[in-house]
Protein backbone atom coordinates (compact mmCIF):
# COMPACT_ATOMS: atom_id res chain seq x y z
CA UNK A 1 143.32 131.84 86.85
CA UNK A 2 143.71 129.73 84.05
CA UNK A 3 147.29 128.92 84.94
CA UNK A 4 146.07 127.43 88.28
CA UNK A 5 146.57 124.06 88.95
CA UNK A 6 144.92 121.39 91.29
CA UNK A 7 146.95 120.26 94.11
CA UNK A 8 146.78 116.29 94.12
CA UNK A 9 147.69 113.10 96.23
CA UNK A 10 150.26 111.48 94.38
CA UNK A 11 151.91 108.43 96.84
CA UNK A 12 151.30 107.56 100.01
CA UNK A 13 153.66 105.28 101.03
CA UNK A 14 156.16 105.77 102.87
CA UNK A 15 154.77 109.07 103.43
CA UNK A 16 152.02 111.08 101.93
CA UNK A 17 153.11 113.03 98.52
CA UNK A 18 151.36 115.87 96.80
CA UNK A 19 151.76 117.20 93.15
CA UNK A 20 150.54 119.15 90.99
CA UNK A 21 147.66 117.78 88.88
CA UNK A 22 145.12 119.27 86.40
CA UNK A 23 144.45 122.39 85.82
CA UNK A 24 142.13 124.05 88.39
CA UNK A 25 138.32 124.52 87.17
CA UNK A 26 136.38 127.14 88.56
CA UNK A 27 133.23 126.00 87.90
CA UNK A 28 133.87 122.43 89.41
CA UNK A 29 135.08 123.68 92.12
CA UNK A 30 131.95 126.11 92.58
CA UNK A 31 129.87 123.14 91.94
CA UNK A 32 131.83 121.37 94.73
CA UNK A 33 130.78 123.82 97.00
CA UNK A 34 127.00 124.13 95.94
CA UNK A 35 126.90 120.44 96.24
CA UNK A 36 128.40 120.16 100.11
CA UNK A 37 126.33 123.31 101.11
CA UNK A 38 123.21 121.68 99.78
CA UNK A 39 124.05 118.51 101.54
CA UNK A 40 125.08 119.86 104.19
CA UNK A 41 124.95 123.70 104.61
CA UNK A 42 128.26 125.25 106.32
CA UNK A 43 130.18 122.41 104.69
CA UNK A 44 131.08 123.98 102.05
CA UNK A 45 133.41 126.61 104.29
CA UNK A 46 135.16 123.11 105.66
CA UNK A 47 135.61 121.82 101.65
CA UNK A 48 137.27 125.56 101.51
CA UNK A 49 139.57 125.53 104.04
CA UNK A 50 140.58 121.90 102.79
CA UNK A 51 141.88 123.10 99.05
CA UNK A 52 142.91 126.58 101.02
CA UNK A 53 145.34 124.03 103.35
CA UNK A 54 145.92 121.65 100.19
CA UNK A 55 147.73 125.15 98.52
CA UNK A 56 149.64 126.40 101.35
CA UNK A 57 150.70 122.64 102.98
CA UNK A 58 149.15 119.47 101.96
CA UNK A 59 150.62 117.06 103.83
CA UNK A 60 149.23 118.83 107.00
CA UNK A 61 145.89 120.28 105.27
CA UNK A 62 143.57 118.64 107.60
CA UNK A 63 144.55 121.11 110.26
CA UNK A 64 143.89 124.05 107.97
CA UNK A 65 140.22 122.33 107.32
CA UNK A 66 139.91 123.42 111.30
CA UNK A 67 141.24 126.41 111.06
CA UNK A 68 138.43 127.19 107.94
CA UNK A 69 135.54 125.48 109.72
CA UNK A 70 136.49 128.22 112.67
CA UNK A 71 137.50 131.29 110.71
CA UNK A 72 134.72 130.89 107.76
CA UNK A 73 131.63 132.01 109.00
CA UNK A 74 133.04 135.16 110.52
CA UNK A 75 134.87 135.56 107.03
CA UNK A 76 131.96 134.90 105.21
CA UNK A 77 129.87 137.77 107.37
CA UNK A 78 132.62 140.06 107.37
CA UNK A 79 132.68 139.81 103.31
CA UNK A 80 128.45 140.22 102.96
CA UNK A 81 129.17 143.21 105.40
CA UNK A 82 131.85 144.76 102.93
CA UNK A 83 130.22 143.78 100.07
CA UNK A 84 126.40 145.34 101.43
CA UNK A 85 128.34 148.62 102.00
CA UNK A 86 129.80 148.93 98.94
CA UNK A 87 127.09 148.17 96.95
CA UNK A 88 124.42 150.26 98.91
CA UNK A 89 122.75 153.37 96.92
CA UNK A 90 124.18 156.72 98.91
């Protein structure tokens, strides 16, 4: 994970440009998270999908922001289920 690296804005004009910028921190980017869901909770699933779209296509990441405001919540359940069942005592 350490070889990660933050996907950034780097022009905008004539078109929006992304690069690759510092590398990623975990624990700012958990932070991140803790800080939208405590503003806001279920924001933190939208600040997801954003860096999720930012890695697979940043110049059209605010559609991927929808698509992780719509698919999150089910994700998220869908992991506690897993997670519940393989951590229960048999």
């Amino acid at each position: 994970m350490s070889d990660l690296r933050e996907i950034t804005l780097i022009a905008i004009d004539p078109k929006p440009q992304f690069g690759i910028g510092d590398h990623l921190d975990p624990l700012n980017r958990l932070g991140e998270y803790r800080s939208a869901f405590v503003k806001e909770r279920g924001s933190e699933l939208e600040r997801f999908g954003k860096w999720i779209g930012k890695a697979l296509d940043a110049p059209h990441y605010p559609i991927f922001e929808i698509i992780g405001d719509t698919f999150g919540k089910p994700l998220l359940q869908l992991s506690a289920y897993a997670m519940n069942n393989v951590l229960k005592d048999d």
